[in-house]
PDB file of N, CA and C in Angstrom:
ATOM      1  N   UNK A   1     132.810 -65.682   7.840  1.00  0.00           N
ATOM      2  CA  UNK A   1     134.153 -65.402   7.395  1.00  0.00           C
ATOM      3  C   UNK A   1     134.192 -65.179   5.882  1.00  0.00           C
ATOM      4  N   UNK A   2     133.175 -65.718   5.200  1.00  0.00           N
ATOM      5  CA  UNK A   2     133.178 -65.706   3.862  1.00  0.00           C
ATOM      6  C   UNK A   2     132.796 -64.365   3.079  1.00  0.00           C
ATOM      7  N   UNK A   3     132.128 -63.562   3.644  1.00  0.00           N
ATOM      8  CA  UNK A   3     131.948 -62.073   3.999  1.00  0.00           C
ATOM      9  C   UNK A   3     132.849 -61.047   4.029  1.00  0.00           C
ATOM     10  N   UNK A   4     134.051 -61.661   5.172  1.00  0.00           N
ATOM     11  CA  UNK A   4     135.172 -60.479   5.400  1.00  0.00           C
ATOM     12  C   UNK A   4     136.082 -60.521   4.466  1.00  0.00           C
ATOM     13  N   UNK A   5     136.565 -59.284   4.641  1.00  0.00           N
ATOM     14  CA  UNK A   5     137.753 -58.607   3.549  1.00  0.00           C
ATOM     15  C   UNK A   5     138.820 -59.599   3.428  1.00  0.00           C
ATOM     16  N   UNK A   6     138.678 -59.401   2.180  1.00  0.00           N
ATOM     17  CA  UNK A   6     140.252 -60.518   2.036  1.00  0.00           C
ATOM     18  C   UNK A   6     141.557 -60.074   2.989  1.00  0.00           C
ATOM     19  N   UNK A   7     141.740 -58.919   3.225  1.00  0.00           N
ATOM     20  CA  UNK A   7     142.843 -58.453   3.892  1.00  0.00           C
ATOM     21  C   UNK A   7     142.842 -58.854   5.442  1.00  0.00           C
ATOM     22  N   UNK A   8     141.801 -59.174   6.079  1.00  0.00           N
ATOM     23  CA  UNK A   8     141.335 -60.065   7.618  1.00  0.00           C
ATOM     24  C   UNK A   8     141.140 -61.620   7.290  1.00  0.00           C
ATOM     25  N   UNK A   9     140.877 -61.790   6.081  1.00  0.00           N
ATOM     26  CA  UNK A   9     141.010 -63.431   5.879  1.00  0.00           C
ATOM     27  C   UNK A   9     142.009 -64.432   6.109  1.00  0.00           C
ATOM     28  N   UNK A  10     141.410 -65.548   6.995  1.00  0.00           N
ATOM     29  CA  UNK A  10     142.730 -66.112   6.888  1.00  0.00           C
ATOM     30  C   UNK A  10     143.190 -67.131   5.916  1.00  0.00           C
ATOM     31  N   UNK A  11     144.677 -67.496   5.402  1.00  0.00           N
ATOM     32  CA  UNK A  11     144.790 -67.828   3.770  1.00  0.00           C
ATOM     33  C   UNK A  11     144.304 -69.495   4.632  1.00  0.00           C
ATOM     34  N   UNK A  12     143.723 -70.045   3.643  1.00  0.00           N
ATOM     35  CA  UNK A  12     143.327 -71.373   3.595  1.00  0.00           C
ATOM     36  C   UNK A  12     144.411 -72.342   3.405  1.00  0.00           C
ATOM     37  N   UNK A  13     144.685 -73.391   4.209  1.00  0.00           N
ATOM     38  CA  UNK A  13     146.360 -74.183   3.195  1.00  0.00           C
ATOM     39  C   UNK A  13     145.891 -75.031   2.560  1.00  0.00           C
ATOM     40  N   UNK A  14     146.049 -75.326   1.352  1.00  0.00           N
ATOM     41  CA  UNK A  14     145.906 -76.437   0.325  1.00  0.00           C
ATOM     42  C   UNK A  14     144.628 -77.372   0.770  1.00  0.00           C
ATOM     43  N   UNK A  15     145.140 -78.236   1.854  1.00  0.00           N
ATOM     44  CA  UNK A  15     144.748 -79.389   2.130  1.00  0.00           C
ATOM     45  C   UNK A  15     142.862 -78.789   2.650  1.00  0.00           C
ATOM     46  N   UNK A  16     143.049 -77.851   3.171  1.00  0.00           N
ATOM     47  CA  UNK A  16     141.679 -76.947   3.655  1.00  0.00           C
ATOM     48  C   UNK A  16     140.665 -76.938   2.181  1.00  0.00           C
ATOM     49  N   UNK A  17     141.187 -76.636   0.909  1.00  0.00           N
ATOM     50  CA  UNK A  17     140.489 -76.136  -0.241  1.00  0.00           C
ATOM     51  C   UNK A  17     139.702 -77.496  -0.679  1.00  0.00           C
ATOM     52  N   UNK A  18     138.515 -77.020  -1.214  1.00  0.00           N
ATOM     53  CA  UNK A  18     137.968 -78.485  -2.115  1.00  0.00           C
ATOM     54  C   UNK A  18     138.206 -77.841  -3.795  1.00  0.00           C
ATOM     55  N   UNK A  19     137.878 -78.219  -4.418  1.00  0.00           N
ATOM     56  CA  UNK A  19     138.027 -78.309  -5.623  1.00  0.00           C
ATOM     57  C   UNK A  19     136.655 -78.852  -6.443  1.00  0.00           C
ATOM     58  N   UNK A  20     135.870 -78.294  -6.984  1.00  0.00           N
ATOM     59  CA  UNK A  20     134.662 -79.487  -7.847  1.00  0.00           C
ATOM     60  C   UNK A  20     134.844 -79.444  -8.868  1.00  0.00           C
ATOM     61  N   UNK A  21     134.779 -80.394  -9.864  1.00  0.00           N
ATOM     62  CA  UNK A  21     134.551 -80.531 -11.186  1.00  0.00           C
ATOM     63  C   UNK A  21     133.104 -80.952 -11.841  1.00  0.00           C
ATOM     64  N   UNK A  22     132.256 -79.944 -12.168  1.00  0.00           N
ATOM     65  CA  UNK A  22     131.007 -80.084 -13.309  1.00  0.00           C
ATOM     66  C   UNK A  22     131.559 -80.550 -14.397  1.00  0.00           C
ATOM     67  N   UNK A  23     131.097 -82.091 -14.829  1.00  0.00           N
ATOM     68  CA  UNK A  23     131.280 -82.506 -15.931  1.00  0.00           C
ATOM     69  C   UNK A  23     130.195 -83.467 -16.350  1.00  0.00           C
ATOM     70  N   UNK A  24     129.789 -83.850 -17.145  1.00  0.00           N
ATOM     71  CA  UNK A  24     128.681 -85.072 -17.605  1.00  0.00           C
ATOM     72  C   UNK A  24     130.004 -85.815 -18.466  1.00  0.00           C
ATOM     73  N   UNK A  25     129.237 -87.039 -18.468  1.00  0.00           N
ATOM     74  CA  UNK A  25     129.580 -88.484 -19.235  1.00  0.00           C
ATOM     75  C   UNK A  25     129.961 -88.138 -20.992  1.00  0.00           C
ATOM     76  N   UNK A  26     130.678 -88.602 -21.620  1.00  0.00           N
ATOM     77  CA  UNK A  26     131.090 -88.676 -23.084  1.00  0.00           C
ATOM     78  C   UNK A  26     131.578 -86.992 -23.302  1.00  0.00           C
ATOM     79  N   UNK A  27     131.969 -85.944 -22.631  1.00  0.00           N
ATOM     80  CA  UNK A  27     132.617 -84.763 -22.542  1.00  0.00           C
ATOM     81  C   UNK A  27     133.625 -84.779 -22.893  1.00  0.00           C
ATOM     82  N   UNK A  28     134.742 -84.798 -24.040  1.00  0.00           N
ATOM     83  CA  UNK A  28     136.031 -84.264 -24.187  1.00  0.00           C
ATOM     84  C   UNK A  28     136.493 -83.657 -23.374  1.00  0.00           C
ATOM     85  N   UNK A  29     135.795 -82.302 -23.454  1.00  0.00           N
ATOM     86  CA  UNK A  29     136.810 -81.144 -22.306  1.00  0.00           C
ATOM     87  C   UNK A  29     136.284 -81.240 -21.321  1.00  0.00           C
ATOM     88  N   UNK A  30     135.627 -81.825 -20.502  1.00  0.00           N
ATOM     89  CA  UNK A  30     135.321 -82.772 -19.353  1.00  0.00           C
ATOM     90  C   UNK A  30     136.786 -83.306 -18.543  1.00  0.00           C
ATOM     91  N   UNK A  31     137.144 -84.668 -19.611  1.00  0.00           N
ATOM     92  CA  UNK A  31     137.881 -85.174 -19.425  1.00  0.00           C
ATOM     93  C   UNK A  31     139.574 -84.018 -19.476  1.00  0.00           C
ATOM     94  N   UNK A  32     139.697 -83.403 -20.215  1.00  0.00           N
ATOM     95  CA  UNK A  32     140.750 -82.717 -20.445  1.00  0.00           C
ATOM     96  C   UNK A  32     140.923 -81.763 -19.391  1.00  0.00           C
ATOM     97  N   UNK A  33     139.568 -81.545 -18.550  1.00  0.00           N
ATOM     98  CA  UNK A  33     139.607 -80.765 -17.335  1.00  0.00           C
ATOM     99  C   UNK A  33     139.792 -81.816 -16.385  1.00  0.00           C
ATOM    100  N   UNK A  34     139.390 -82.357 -16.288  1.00  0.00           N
ATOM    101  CA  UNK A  34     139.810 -83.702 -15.305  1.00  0.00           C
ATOM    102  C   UNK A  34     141.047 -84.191 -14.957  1.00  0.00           C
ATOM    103  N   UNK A  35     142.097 -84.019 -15.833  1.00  0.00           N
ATOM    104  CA  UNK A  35     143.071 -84.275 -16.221  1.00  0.00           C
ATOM    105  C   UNK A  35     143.907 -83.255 -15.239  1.00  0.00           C
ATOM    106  N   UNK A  36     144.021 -82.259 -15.483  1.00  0.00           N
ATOM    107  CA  UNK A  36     144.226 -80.701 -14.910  1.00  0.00           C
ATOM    108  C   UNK A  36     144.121 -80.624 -13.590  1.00  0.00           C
ATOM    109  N   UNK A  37     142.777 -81.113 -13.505  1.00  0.00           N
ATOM    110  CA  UNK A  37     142.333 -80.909 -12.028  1.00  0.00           C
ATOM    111  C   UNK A  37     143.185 -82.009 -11.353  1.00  0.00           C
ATOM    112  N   UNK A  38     143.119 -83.242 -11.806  1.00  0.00           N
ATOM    113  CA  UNK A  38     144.137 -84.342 -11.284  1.00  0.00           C
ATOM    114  C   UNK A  38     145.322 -83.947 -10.802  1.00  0.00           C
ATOM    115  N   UNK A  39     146.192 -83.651 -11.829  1.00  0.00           N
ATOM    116  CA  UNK A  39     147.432 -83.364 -11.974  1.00  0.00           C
ATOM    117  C   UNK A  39     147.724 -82.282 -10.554  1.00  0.00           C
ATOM    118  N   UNK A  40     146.967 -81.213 -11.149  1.00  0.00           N
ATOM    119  CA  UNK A  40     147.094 -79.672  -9.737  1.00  0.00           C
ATOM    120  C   UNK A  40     146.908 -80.233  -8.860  1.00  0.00           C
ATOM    121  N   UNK A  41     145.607 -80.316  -8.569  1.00  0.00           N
ATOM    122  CA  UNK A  41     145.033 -81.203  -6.947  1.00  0.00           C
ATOM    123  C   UNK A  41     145.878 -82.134  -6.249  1.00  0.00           C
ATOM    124  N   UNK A  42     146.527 -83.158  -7.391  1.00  0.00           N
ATOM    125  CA  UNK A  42     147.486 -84.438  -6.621  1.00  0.00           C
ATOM    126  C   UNK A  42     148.888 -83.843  -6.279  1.00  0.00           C
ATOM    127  N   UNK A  43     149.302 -82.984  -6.846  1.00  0.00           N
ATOM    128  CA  UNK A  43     150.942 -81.897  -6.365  1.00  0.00           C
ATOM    129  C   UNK A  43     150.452 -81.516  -5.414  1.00  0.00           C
ATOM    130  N   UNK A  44     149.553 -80.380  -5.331  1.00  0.00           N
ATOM    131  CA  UNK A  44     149.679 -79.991  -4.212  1.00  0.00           C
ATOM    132  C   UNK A  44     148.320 -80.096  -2.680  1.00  0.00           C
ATOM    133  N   UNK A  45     148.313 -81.556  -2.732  1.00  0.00           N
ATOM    134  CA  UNK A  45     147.402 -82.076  -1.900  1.00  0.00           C
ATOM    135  C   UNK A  45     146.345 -81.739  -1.426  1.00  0.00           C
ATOM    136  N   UNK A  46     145.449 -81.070  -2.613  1.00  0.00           N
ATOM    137  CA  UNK A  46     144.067 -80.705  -2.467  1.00  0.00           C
ATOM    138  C   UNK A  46     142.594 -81.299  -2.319  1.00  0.00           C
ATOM    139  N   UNK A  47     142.413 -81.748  -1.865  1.00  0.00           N
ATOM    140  CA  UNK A  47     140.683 -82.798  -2.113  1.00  0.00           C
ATOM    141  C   UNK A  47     139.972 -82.586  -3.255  1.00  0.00           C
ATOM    142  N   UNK A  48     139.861 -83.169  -4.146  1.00  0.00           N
ATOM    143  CA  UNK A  48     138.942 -82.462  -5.327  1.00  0.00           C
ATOM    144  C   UNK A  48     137.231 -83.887  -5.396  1.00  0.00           C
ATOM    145  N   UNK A  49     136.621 -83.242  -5.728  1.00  0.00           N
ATOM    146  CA  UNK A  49     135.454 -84.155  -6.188  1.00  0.00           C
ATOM    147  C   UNK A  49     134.988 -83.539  -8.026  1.00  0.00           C
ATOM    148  N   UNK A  50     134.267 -85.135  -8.110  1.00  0.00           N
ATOM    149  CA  UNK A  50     133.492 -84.767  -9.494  1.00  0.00           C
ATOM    150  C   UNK A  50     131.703 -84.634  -9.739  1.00  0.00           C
ATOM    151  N   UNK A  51     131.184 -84.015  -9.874  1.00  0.00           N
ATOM    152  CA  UNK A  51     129.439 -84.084  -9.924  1.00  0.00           C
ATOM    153  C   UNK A  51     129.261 -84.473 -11.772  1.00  0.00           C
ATOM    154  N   UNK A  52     128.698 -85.287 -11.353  1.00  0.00           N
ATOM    155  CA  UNK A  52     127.853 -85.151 -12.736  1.00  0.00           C
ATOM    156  C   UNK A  52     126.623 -84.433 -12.977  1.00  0.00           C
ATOM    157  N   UNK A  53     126.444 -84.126 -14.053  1.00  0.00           N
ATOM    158  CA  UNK A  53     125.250 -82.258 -14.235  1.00  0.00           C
ATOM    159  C   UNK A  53     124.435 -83.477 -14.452  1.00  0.00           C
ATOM    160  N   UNK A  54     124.088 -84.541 -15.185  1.00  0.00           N
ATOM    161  CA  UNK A  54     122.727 -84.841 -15.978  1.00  0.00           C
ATOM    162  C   UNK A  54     121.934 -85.560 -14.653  1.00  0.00           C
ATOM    163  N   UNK A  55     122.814 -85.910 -13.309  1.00  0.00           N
ATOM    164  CA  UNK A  55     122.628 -86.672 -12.242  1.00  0.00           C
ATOM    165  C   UNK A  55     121.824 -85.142 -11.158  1.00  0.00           C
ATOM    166  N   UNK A  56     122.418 -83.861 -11.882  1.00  0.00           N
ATOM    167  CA  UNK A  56     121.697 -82.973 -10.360  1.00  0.00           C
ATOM    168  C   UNK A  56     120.828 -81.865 -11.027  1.00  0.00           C
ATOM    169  N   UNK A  57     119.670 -81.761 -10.655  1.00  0.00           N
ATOM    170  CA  UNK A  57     119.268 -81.317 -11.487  1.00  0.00           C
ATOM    171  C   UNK A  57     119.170 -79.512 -11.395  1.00  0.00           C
ATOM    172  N   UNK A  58     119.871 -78.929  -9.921  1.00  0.00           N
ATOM    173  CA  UNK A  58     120.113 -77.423  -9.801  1.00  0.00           C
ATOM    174  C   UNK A  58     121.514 -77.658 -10.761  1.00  0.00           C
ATOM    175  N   UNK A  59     122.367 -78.206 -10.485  1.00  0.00           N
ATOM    176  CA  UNK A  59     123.859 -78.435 -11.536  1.00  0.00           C
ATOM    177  C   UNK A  59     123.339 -77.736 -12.925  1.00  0.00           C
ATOM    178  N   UNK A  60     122.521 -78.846 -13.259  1.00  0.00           N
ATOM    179  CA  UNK A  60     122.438 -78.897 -14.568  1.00  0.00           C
ATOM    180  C   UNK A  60     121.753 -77.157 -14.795  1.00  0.00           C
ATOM    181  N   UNK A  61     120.917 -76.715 -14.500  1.00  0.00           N
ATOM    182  CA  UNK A  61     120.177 -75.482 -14.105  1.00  0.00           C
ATOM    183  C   UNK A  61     121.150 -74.350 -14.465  1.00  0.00           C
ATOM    184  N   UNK A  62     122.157 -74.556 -13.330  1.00  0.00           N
ATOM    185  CA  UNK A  62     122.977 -73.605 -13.214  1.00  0.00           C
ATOM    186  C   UNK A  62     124.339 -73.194 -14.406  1.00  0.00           C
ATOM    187  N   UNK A  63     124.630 -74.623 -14.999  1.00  0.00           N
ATOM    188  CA  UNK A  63     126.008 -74.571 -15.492  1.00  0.00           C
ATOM    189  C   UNK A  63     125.846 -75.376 -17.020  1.00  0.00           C
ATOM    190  N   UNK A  64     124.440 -75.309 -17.358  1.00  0.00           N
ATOM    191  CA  UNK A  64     124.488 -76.664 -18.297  1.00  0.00           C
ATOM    192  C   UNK A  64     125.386 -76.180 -19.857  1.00  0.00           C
ATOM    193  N   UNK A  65     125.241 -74.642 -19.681  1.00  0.00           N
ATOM    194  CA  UNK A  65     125.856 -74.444 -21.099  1.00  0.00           C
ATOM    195  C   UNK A  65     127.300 -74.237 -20.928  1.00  0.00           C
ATOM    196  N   UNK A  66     127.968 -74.258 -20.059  1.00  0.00           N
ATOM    197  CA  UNK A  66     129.482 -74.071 -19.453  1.00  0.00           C
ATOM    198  C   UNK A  66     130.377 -74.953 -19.608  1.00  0.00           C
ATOM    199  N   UNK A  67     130.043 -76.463 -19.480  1.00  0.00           N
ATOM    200  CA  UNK A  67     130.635 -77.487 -18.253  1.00  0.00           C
ATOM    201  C   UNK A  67     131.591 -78.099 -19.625  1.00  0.00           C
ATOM    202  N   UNK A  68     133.175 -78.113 -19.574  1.00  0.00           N
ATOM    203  CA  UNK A  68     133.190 -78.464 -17.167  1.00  0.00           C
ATOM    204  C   UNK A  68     133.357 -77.145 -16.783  1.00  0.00           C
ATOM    205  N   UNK A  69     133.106 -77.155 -15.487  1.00  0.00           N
ATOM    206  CA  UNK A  69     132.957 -75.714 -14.904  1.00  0.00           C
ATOM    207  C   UNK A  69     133.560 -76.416 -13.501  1.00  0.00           C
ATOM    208  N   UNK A  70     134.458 -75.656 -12.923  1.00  0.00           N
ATOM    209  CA  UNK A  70     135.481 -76.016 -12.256  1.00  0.00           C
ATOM    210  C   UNK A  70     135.274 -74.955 -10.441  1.00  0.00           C
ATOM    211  N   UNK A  71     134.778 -75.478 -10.077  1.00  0.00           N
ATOM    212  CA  UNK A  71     134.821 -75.033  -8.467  1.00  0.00           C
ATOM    213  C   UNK A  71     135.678 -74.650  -7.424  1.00  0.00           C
ATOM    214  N   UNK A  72     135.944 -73.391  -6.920  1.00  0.00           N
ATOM    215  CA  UNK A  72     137.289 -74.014  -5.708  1.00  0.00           C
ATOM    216  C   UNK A  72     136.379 -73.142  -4.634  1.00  0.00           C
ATOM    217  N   UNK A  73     135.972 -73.987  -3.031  1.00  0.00           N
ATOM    218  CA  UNK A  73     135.376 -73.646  -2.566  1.00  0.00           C
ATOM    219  C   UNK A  73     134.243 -73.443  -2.847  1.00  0.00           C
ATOM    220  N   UNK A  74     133.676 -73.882  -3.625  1.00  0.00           N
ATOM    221  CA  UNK A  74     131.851 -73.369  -3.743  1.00  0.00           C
ATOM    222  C   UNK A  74     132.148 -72.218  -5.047  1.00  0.00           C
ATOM    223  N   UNK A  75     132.793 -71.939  -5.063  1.00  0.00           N
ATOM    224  CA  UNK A  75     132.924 -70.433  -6.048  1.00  0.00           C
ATOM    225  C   UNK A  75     132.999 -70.960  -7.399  1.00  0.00           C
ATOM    226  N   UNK A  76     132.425 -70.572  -8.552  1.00  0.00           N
ATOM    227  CA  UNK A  76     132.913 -70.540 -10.011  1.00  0.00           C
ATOM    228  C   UNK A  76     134.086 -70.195 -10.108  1.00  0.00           C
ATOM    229  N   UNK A  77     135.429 -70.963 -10.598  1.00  0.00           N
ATOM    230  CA  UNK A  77     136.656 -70.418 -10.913  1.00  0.00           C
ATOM    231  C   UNK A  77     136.864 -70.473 -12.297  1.00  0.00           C
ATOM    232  N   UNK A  78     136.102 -71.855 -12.948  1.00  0.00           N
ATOM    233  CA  UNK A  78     137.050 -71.327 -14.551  1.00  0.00           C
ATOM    234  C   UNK A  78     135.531 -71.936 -15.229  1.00  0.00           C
ATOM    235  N   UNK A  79     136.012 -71.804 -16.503  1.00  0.00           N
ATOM    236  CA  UNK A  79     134.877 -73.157 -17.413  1.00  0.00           C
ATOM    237  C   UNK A  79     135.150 -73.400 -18.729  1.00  0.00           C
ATOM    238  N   UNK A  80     134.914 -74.207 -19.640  1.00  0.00           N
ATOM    239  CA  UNK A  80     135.169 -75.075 -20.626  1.00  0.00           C
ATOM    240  C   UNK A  80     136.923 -75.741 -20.879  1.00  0.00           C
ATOM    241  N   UNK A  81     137.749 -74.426 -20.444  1.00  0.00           N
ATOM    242  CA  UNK A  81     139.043 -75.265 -20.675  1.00  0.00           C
ATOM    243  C   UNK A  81     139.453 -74.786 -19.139  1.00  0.00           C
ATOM    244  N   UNK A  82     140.519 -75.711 -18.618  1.00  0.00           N
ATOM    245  CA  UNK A  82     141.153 -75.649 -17.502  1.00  0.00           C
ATOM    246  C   UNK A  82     142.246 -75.411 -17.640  1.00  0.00           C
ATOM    247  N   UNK A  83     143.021 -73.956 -17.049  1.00  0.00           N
ATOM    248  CA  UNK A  83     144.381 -73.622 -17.386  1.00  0.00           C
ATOM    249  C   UNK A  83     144.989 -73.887 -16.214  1.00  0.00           C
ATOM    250  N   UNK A  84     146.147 -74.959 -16.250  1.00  0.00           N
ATOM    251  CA  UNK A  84     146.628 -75.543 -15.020  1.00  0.00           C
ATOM    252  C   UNK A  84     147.639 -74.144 -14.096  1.00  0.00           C
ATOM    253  N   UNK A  85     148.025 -73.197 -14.541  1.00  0.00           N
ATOM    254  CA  UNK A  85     148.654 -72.597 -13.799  1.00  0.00           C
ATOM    255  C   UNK A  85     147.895 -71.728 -13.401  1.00  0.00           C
ATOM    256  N   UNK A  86     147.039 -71.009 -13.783  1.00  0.00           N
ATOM    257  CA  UNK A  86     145.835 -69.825 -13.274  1.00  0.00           C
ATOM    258  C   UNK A  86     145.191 -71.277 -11.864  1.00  0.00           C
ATOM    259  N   UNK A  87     144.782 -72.401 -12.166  1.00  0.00           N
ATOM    260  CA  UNK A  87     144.300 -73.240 -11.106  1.00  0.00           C
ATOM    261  C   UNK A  87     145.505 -73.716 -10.095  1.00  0.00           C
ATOM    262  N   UNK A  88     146.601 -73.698 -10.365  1.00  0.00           N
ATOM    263  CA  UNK A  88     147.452 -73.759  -8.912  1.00  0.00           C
ATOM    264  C   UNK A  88     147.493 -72.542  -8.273  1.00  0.00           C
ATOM    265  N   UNK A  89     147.843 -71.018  -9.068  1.00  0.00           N
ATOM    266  CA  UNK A  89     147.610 -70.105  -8.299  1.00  0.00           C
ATOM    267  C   UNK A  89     146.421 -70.059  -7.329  1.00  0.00           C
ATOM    268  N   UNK A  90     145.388 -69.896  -7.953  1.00  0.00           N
ATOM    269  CA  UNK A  90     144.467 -69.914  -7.090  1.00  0.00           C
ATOM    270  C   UNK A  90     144.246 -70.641  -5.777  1.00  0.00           C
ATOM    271  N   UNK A  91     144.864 -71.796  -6.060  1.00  0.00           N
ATOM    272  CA  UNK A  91     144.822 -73.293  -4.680  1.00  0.00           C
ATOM    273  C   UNK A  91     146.045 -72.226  -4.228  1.00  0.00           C
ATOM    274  N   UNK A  92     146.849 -71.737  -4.403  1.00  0.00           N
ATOM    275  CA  UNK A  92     147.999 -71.466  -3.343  1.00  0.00           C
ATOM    276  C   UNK A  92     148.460 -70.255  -3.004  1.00  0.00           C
ATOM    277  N   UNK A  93     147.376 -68.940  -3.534  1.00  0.00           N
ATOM    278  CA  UNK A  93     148.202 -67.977  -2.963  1.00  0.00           C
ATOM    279  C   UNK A  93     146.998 -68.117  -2.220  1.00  0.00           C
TER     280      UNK A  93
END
């Protein structure tokens, strides 16, 4: 399904979406993404998790010069700052 056209896709509801947050320990904009992600995720009843990069070591591989680097579904959606309304759109259209 992840394949087909967005126009045959079916929309995901909220509660369906995950959310990840790439962040390591003593991060400012870590935390300031965290914050964001909180806030969005807890309105509109999304599951979110947090990874720590220095704990994985493909993470770290992949995102180390980015983070936080912000996930929805597996996908790269944002990175270093988290703009809370570009991240509810996304959870809801």
């Amino acid at each position: 399904m992840a394949d087909m056209s967005p126009l045959f896709r079916r929309k995901a509801a909220p509660r369906e979406r995950l959310v990840t947050l790439v962040r390591k320990p003593g991060c400012h904009l870590c935390d300031d993404a965290q914050a964001v992600v909180e806030k969005v995720c807890g309105e509109l009843g999304v599951p979110w998790e947090h990874k720590d990069i220095t704990e994985d070591p493909e993470l770290h591989d992949q995102y180390w010069e980015q983070i936080p680097v912000v996930l929805v579904d597996g996908r790269q959606h944002t990175f270093w700052r988290v703009d809370e309304t570009r991240l509810r759109k996304e959870l809801t259209d």
